[in-house]
N, C-alpha and C. Protein backbone atom coordinates (compact mmCIF):
# COMPACT_ATOMS: atom_id res chain seq x y z
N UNK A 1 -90.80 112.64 -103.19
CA UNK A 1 -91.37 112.22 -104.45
C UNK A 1 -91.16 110.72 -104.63
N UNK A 2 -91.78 110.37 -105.39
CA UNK A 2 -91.99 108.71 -105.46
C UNK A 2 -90.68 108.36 -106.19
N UNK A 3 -90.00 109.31 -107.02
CA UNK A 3 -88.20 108.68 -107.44
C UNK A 3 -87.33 108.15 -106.70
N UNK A 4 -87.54 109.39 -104.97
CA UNK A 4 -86.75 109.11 -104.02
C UNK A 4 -87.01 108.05 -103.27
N UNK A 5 -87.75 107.01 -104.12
CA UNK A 5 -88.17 105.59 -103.55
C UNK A 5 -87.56 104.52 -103.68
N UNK A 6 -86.82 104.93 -105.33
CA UNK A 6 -86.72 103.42 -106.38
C UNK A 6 -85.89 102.71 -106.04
N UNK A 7 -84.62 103.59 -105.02
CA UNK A 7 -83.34 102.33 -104.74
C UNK A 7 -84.10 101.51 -103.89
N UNK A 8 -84.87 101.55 -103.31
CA UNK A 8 -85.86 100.67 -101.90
C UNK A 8 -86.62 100.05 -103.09
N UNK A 9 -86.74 99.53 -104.05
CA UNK A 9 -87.81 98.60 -104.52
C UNK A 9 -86.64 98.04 -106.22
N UNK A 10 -85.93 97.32 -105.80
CA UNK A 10 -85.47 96.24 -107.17
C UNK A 10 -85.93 95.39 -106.88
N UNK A 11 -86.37 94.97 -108.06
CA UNK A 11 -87.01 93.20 -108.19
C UNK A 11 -86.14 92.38 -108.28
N UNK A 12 -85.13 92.58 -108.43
CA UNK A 12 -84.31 91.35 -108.49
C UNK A 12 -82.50 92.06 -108.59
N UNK A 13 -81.59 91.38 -108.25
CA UNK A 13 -80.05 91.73 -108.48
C UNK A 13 -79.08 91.00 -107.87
N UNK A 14 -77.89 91.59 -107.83
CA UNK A 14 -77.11 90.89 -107.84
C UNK A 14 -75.49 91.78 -106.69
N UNK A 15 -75.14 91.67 -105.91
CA UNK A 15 -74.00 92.45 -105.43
C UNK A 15 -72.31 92.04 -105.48
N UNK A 16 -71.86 92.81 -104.80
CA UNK A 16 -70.43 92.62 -105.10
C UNK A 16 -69.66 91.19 -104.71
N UNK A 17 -71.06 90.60 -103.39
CA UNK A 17 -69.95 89.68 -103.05
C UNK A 17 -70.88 88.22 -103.45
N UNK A 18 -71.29 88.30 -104.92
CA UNK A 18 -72.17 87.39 -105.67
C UNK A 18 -72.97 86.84 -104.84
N UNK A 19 -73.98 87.44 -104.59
CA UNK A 19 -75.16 87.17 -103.71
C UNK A 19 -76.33 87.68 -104.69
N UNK A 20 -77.17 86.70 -105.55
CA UNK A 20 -77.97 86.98 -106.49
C UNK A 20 -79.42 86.66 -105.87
N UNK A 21 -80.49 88.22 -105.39
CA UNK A 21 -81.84 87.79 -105.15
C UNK A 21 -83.24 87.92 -106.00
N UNK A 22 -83.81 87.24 -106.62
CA UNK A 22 -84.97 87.38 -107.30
C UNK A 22 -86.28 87.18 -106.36
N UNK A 23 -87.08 88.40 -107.07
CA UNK A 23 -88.71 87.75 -106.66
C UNK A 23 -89.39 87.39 -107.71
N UNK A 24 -90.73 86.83 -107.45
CA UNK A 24 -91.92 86.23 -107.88
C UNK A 24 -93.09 86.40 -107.32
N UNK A 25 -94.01 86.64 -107.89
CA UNK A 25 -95.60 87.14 -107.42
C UNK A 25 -96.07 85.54 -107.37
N UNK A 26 -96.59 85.39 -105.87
CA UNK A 26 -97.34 84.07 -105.91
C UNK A 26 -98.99 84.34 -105.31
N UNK A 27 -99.72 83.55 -105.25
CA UNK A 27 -100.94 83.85 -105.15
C UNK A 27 -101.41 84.23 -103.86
N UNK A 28 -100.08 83.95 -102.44
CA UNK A 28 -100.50 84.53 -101.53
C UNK A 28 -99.29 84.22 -100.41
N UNK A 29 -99.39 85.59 -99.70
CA UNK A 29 -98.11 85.32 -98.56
C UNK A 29 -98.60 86.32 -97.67
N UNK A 30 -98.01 85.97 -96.16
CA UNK A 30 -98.29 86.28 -95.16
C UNK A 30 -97.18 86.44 -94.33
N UNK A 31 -96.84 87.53 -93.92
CA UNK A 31 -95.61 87.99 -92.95
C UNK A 31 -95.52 87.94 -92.11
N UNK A 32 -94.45 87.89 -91.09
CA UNK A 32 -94.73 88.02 -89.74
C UNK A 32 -95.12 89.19 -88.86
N UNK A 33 -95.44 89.44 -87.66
CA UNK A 33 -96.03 90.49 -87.58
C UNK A 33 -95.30 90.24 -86.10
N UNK A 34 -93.95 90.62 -85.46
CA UNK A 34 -93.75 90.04 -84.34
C UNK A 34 -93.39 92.04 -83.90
N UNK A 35 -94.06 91.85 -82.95
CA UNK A 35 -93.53 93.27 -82.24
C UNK A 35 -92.10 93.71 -81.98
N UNK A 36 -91.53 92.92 -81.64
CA UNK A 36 -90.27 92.60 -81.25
C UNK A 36 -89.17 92.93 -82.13
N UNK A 37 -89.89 93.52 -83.81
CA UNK A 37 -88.74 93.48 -84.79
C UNK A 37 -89.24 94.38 -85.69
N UNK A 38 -88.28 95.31 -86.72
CA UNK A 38 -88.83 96.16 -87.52
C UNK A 38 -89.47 95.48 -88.55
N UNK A 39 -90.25 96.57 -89.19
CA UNK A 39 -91.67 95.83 -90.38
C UNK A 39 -90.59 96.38 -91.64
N UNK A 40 -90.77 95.67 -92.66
CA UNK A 40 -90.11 96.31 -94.06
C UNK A 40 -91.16 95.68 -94.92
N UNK A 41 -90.94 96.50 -95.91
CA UNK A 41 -92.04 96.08 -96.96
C UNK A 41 -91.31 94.69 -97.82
N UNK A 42 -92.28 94.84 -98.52
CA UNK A 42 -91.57 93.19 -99.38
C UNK A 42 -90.56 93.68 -100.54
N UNK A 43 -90.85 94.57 -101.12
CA UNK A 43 -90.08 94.87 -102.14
C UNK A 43 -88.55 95.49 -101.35
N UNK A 44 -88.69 95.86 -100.38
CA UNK A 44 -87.26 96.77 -99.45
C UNK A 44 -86.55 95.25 -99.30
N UNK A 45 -87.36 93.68 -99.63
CA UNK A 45 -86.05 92.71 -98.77
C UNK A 45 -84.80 92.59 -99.82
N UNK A 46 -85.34 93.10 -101.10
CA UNK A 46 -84.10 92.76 -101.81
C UNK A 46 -83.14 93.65 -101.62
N UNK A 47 -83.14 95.18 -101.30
CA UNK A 47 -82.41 96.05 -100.98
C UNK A 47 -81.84 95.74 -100.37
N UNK A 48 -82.27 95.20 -98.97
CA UNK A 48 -81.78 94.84 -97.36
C UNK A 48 -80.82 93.59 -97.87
N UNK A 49 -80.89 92.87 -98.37
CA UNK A 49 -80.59 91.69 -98.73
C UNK A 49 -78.79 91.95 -99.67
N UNK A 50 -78.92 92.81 -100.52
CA UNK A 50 -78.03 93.35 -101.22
C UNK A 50 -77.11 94.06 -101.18
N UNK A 51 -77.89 94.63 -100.06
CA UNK A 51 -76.95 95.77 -99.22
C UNK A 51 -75.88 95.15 -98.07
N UNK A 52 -76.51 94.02 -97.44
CA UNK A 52 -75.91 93.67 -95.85
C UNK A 52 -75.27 92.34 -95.57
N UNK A 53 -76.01 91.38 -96.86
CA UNK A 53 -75.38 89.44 -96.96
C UNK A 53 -74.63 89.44 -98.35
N UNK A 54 -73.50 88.65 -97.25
CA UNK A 54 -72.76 88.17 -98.42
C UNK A 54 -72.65 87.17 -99.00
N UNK A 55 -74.02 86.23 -98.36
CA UNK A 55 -73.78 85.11 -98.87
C UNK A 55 -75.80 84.56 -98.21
N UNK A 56 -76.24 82.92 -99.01
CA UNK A 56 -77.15 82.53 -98.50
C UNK A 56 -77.42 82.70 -96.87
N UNK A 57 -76.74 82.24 -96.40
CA UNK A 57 -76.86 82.22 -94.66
C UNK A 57 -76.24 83.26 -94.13
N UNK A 58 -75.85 83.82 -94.79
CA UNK A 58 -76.25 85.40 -94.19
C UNK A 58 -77.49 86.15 -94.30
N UNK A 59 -77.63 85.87 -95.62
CA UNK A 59 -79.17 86.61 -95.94
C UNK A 59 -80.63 86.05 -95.25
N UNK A 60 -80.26 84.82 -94.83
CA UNK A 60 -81.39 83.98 -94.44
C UNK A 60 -81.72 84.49 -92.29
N UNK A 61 -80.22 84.84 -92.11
CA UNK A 61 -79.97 85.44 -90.96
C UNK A 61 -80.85 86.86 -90.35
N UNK A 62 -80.19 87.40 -91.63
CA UNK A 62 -80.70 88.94 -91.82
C UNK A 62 -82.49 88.73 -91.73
N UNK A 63 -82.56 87.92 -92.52
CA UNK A 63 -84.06 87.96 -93.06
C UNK A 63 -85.09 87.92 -91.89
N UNK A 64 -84.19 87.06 -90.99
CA UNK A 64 -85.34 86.36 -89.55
C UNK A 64 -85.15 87.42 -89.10
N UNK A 65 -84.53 88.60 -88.98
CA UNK A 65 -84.51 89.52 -87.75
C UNK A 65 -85.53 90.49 -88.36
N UNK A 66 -86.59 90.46 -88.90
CA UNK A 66 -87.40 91.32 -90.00
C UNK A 66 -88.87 90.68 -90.11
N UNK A 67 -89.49 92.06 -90.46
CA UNK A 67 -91.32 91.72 -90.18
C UNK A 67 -91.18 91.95 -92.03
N UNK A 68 -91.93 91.07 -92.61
CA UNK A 68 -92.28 91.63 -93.68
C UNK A 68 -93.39 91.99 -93.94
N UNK A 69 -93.54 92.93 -94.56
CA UNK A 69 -95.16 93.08 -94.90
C UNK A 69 -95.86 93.22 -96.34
N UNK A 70 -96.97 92.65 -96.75
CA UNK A 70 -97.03 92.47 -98.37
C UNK A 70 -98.13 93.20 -98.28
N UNK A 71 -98.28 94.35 -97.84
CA UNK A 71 -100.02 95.32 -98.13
C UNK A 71 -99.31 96.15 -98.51
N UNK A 72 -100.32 96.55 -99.78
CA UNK A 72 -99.93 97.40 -100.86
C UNK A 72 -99.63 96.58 -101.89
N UNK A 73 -98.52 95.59 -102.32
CA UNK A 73 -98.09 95.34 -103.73
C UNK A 73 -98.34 93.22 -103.16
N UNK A 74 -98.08 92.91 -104.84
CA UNK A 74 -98.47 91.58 -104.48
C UNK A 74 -97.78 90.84 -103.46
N UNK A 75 -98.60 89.75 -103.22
CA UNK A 75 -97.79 88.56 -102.38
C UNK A 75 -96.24 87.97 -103.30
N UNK A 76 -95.24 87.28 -102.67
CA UNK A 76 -93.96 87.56 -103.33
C UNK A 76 -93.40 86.28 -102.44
N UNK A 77 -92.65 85.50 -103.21
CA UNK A 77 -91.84 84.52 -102.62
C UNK A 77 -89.77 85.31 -103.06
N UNK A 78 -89.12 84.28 -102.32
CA UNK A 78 -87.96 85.08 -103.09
C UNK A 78 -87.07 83.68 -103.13
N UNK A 79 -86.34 83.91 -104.28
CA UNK A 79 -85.39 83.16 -104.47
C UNK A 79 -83.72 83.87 -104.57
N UNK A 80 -83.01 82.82 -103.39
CA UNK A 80 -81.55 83.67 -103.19
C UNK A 80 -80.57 82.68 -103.35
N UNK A 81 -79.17 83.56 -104.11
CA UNK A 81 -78.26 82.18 -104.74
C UNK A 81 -76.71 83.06 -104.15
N UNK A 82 -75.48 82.19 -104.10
CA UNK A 82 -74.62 82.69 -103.92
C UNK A 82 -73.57 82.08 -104.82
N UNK A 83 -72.24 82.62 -104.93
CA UNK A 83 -71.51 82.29 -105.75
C UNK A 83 -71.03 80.93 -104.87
N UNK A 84 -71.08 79.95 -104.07
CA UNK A 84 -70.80 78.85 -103.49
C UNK A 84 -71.75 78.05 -103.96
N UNK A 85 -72.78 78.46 -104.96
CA UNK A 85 -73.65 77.35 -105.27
C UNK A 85 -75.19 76.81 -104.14
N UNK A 86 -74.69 77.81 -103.01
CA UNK A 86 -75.96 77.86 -102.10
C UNK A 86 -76.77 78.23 -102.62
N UNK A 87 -78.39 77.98 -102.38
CA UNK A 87 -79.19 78.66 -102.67
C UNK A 87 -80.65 78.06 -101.40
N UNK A 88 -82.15 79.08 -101.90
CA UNK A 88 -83.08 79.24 -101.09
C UNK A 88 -83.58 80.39 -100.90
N UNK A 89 -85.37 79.45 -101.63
CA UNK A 89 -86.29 79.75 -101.02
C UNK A 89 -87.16 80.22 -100.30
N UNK A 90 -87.70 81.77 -100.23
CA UNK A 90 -88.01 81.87 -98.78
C UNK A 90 -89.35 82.10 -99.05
N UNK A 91 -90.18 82.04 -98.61
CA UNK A 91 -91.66 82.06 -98.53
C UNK A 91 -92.25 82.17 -97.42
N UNK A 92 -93.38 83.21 -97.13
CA UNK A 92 -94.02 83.46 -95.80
C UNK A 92 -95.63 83.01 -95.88
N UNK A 93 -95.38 82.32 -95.09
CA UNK A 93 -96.49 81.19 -94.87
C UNK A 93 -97.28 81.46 -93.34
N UNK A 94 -98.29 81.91 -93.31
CA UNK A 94 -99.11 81.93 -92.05
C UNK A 94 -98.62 82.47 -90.69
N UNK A 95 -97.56 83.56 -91.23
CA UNK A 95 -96.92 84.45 -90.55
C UNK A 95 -96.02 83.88 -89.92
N UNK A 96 -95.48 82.96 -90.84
CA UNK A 96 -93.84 82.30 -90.92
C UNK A 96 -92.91 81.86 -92.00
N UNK A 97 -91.75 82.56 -91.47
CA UNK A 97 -91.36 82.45 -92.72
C UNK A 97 -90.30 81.03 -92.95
N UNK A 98 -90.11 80.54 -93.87
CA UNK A 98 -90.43 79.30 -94.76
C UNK A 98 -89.58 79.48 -95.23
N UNK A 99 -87.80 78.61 -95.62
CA UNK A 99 -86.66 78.17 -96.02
C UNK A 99 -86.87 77.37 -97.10
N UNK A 100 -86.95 77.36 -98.14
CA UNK A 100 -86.73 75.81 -98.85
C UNK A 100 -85.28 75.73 -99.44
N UNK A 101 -84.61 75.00 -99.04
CA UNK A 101 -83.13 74.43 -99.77
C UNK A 101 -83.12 73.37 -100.85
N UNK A 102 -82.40 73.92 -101.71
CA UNK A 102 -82.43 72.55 -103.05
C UNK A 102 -81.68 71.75 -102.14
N UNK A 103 -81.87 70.11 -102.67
CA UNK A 103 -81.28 69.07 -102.94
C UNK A 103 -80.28 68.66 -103.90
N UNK A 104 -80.31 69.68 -104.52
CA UNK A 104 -79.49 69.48 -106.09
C UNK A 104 -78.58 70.77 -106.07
N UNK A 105 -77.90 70.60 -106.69
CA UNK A 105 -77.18 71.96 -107.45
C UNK A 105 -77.48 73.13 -107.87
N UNK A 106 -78.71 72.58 -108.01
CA UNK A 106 -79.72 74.24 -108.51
C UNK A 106 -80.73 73.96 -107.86
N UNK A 107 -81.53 75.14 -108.27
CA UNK A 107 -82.98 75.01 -107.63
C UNK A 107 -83.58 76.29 -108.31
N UNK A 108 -85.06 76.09 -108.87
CA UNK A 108 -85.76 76.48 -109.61
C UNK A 108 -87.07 77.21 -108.63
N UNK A 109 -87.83 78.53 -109.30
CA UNK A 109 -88.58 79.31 -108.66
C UNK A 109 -89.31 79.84 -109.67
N UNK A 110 -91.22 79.32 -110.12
CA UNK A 110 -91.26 80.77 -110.36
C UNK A 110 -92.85 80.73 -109.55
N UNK A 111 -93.78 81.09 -110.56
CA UNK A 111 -94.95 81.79 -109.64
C UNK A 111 -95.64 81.08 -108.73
N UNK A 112 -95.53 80.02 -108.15
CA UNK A 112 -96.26 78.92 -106.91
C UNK A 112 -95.87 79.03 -105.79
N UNK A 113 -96.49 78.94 -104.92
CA UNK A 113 -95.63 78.31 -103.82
C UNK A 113 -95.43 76.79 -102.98
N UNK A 114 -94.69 76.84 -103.07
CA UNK A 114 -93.78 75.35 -102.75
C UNK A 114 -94.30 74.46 -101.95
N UNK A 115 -93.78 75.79 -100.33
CA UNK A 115 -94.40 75.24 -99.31
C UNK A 115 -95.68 74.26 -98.87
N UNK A 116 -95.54 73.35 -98.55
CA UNK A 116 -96.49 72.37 -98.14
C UNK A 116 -96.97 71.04 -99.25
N UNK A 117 -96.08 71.42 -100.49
CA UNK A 117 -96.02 70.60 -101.23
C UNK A 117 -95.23 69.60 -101.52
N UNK A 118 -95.28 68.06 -101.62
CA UNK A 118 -94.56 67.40 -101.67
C UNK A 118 -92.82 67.99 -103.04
N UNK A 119 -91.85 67.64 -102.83
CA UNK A 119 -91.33 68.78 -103.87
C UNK A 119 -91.01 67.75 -104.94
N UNK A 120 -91.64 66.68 -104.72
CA UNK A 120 -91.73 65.58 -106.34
C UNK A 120 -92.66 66.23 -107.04
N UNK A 121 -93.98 66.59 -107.00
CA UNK A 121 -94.86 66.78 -107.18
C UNK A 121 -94.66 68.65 -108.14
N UNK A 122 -94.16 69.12 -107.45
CA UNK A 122 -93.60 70.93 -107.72
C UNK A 122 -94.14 70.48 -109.00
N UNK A 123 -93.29 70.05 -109.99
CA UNK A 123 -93.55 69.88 -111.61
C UNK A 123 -94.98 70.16 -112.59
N UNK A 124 -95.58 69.22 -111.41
CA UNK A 124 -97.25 69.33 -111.97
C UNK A 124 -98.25 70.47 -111.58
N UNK A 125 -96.85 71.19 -111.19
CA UNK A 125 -97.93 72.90 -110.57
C UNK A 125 -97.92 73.77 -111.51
N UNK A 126 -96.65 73.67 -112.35
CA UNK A 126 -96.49 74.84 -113.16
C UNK A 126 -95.45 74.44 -114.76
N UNK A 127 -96.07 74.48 -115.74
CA UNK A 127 -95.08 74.31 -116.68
C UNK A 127 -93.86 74.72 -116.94
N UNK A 128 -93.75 75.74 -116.47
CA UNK A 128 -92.44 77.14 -116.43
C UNK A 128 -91.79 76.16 -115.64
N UNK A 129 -91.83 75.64 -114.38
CA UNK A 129 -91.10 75.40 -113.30
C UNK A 129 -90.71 73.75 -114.33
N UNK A 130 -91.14 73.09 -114.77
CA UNK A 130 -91.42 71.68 -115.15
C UNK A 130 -90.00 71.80 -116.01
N UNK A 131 -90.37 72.96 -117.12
CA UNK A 131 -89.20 73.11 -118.00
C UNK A 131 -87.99 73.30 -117.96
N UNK A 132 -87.88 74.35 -116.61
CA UNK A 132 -86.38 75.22 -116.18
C UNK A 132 -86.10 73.62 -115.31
N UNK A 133 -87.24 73.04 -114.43
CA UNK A 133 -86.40 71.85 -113.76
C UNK A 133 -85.72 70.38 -115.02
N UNK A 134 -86.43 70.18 -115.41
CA UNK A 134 -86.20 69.27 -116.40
C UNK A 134 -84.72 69.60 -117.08
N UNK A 135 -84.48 71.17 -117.75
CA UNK A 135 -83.79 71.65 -118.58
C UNK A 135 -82.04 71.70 -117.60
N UNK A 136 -82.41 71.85 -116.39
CA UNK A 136 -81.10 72.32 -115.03
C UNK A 136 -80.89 70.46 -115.38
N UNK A 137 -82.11 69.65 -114.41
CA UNK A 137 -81.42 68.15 -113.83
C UNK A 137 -80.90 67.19 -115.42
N UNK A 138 -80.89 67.75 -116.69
CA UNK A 138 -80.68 66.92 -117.59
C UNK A 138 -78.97 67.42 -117.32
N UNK A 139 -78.80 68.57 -117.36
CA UNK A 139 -77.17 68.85 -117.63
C UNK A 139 -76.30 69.69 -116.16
N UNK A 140 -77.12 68.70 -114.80
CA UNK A 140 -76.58 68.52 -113.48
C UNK A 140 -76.30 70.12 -113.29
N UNK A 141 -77.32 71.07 -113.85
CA UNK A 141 -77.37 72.72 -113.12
C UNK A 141 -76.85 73.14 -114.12
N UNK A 142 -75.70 72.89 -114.58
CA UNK A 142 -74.43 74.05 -115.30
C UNK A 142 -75.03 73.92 -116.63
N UNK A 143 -75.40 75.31 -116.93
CA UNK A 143 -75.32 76.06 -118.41
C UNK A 143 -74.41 77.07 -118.63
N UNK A 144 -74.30 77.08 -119.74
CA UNK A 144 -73.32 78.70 -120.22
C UNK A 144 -74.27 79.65 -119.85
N UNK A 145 -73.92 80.89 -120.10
CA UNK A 145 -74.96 81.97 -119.89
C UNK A 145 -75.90 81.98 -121.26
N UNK A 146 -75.39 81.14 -122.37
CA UNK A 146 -76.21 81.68 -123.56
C UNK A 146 -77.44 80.42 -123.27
N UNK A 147 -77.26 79.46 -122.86
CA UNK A 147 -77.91 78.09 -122.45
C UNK A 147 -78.91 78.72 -121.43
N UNK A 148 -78.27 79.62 -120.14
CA UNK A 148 -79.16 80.10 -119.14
C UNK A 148 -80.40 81.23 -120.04
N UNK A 149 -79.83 82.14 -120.55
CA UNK A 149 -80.66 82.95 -121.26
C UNK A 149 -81.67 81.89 -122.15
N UNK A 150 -81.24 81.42 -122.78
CA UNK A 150 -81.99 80.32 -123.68
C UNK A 150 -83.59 79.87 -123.20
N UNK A 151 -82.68 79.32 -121.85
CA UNK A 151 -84.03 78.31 -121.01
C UNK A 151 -85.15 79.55 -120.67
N UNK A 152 -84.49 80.95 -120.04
CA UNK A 152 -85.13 82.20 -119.74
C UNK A 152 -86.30 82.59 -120.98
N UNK A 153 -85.70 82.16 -121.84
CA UNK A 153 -86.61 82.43 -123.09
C UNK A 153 -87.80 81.96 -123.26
N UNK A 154 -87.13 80.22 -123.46
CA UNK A 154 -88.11 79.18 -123.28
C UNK A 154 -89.37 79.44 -122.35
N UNK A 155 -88.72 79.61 -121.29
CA UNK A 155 -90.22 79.72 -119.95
C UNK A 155 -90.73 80.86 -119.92
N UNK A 156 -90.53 81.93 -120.38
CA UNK A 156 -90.88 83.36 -120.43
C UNK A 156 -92.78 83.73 -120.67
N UNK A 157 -93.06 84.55 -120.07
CA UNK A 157 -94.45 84.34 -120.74
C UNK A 157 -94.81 85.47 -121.06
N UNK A 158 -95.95 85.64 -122.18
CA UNK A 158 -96.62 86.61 -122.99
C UNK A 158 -98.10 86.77 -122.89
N UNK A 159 -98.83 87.54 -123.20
CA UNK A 159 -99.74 87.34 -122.80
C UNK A 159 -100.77 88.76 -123.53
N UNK A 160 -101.93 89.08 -123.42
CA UNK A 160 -102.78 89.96 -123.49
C UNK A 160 -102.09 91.65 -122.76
N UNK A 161 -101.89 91.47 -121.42
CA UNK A 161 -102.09 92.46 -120.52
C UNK A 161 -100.44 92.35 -120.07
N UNK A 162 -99.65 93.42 -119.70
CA UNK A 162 -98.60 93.59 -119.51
C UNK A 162 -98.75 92.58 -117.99
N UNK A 163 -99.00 92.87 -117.56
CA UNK A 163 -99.34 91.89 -115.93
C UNK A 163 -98.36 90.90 -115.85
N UNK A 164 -98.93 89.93 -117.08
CA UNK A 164 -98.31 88.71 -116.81
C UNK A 164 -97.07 88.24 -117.70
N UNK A 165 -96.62 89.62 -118.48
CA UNK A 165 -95.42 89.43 -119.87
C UNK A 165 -94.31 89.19 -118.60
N UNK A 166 -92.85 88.22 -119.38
CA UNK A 166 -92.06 88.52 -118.62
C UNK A 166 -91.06 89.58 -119.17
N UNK A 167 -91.15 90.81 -118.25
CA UNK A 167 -90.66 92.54 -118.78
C UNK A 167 -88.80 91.90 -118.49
N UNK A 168 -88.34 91.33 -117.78
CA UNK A 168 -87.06 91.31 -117.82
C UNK A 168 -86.39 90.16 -117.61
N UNK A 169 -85.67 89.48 -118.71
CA UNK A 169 -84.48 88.43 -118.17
C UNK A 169 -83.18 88.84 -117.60
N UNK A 170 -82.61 87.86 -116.22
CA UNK A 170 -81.53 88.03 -116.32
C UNK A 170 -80.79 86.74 -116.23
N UNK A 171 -79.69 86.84 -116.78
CA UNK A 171 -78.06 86.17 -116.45
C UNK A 171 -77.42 86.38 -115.66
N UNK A 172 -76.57 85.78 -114.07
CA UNK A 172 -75.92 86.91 -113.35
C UNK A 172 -74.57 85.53 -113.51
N UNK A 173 -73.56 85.78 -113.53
CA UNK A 173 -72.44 84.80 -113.42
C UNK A 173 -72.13 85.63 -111.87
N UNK A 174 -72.19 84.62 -111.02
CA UNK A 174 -72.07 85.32 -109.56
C UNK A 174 -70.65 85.18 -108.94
N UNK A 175 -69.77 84.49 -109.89
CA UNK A 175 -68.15 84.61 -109.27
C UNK A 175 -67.49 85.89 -110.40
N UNK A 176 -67.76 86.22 -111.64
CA UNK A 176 -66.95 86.83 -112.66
C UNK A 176 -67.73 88.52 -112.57
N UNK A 177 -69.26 88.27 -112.08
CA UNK A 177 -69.87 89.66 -112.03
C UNK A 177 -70.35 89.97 -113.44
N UNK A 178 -70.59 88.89 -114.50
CA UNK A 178 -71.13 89.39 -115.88
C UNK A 178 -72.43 89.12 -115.44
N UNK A 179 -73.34 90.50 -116.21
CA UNK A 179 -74.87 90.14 -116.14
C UNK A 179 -75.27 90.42 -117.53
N UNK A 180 -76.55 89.50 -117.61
CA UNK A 180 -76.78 89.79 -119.16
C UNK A 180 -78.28 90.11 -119.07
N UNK A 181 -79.22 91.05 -119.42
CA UNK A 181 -80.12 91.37 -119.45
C UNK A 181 -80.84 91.34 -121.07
N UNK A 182 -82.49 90.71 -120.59
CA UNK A 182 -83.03 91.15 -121.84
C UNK A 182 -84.60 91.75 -121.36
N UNK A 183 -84.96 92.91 -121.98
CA UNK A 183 -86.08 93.41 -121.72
C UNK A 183 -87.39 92.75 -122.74
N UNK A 184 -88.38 92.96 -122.04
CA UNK A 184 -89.83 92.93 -122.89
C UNK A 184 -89.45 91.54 -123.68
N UNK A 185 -88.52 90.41 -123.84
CA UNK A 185 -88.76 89.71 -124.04
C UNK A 185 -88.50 89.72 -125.89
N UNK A 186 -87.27 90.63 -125.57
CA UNK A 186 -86.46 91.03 -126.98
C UNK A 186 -85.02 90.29 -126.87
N UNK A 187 -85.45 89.26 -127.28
CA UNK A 187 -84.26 88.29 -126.86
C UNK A 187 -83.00 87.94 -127.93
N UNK A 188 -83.10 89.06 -129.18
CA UNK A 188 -82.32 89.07 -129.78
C UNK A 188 -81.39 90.24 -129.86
N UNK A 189 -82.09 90.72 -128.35
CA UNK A 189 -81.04 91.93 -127.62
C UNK A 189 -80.63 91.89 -126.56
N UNK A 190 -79.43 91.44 -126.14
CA UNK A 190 -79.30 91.32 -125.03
C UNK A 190 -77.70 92.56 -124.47
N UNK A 191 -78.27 93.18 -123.31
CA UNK A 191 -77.59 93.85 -122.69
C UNK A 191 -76.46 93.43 -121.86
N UNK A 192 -75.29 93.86 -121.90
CA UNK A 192 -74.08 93.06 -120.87
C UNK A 192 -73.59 94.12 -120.20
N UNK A 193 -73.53 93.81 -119.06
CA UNK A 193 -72.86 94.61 -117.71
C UNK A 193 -72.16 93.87 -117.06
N UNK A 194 -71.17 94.44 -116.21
CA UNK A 194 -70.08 94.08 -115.70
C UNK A 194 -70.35 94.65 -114.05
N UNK A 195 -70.39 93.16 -113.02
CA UNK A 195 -70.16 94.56 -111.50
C UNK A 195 -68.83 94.11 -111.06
N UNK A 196 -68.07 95.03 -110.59
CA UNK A 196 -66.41 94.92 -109.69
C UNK A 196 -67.15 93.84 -108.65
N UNK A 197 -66.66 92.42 -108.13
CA UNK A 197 -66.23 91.98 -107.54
C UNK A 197 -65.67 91.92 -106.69
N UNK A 198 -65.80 91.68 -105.14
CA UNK A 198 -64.79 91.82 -104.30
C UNK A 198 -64.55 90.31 -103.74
């Protein structure tokens, strides 16, 4: 039955050894297709990802040994962070897949893709991205979580058609394991969870 599916498809999370991965629907991606290696779907990389790295360069490790494939659900970039402040980018580009590393302390992701773009330029692709970057390089990355939720707010989008609402914020503090969730964009509710740490 399609229940016995759902642990294989989170959009986004967070594990024990603060390794935080999000996706994003971008307008188009392309996997590799190498014989040589198993195929996983796009939504299974966050599983794989959650389940096996404990860190950026682990996950980035993991990732190369893997076909992804985006038929069936949208094209998808991913953004991966660790409690060391690593983070990156991954994007599959012309049946390669595509690293981007901040320069900075943080690094910002949402519906574009990057690749092949000068990354001065990123800003003038997307307002969302313009705001969360602007809002990180004014106060050198570090927000509280109520500051992180805040900006989440700020860039959030609404819209006509559920499609394009943003259905879930999160907060993940990736050394303490607090997550703070807000659904549908009810931001004067916010949910707190706790994961054990190792």
């Amino acid at each position: 039955t399609p229940l016995l599916q759902t642990p294989y498809w989170p959009f986004d999370g967070m594990n024990e050894h603060g390794l935080a991965v999000g996706l994003m629907a971008i307008s188009s991606a392309d996997g590799e297709s190498d014989p040589q290696k198993v195929t996983i779907g796009s939504l299974h990389v966050v599983r794989l990802l959650l389940d096996y790295a404990r860190d950026v360069e682990e996950a980035i490790a993991l990732l190369q040994q893997y076909n992804v494939d985006f038929t069936g659900g949208p094209p998808l970039h991913y953004l991966i962070a660790d409690k060391l402040g690593n983070s990156a980018i991954i994007e599959y580009i012309g049946g390669e897949m595509m690293v981007l590393r901040s320069q900075t302390p943080w690094q910002v992701s949402t519906n574009f893709t990057l690749s092949g773009i000068n990354p001065e330029k990123w800003k003038y692709y997307c307002n969302r991205y313009a705001t969360a970057e602007a809002k990180l390089s004014s106060n050198n990355g570090e927000l509280s979580a109520a500051e992180a939720m805040s900006l989440l707010q700020e860039v959030s989008q609404s819209g006509e058609y559920p499609a394009i609402w943003s259905i879930w914020s999160m907060v993940y503090n990736m050394s303490s394991g607090d997550i703070q969730v807000v659904m549908n964009r009810k931001y004067e509710q916010i949910y707190h969870f706790s994961l054990p740490m190792q």
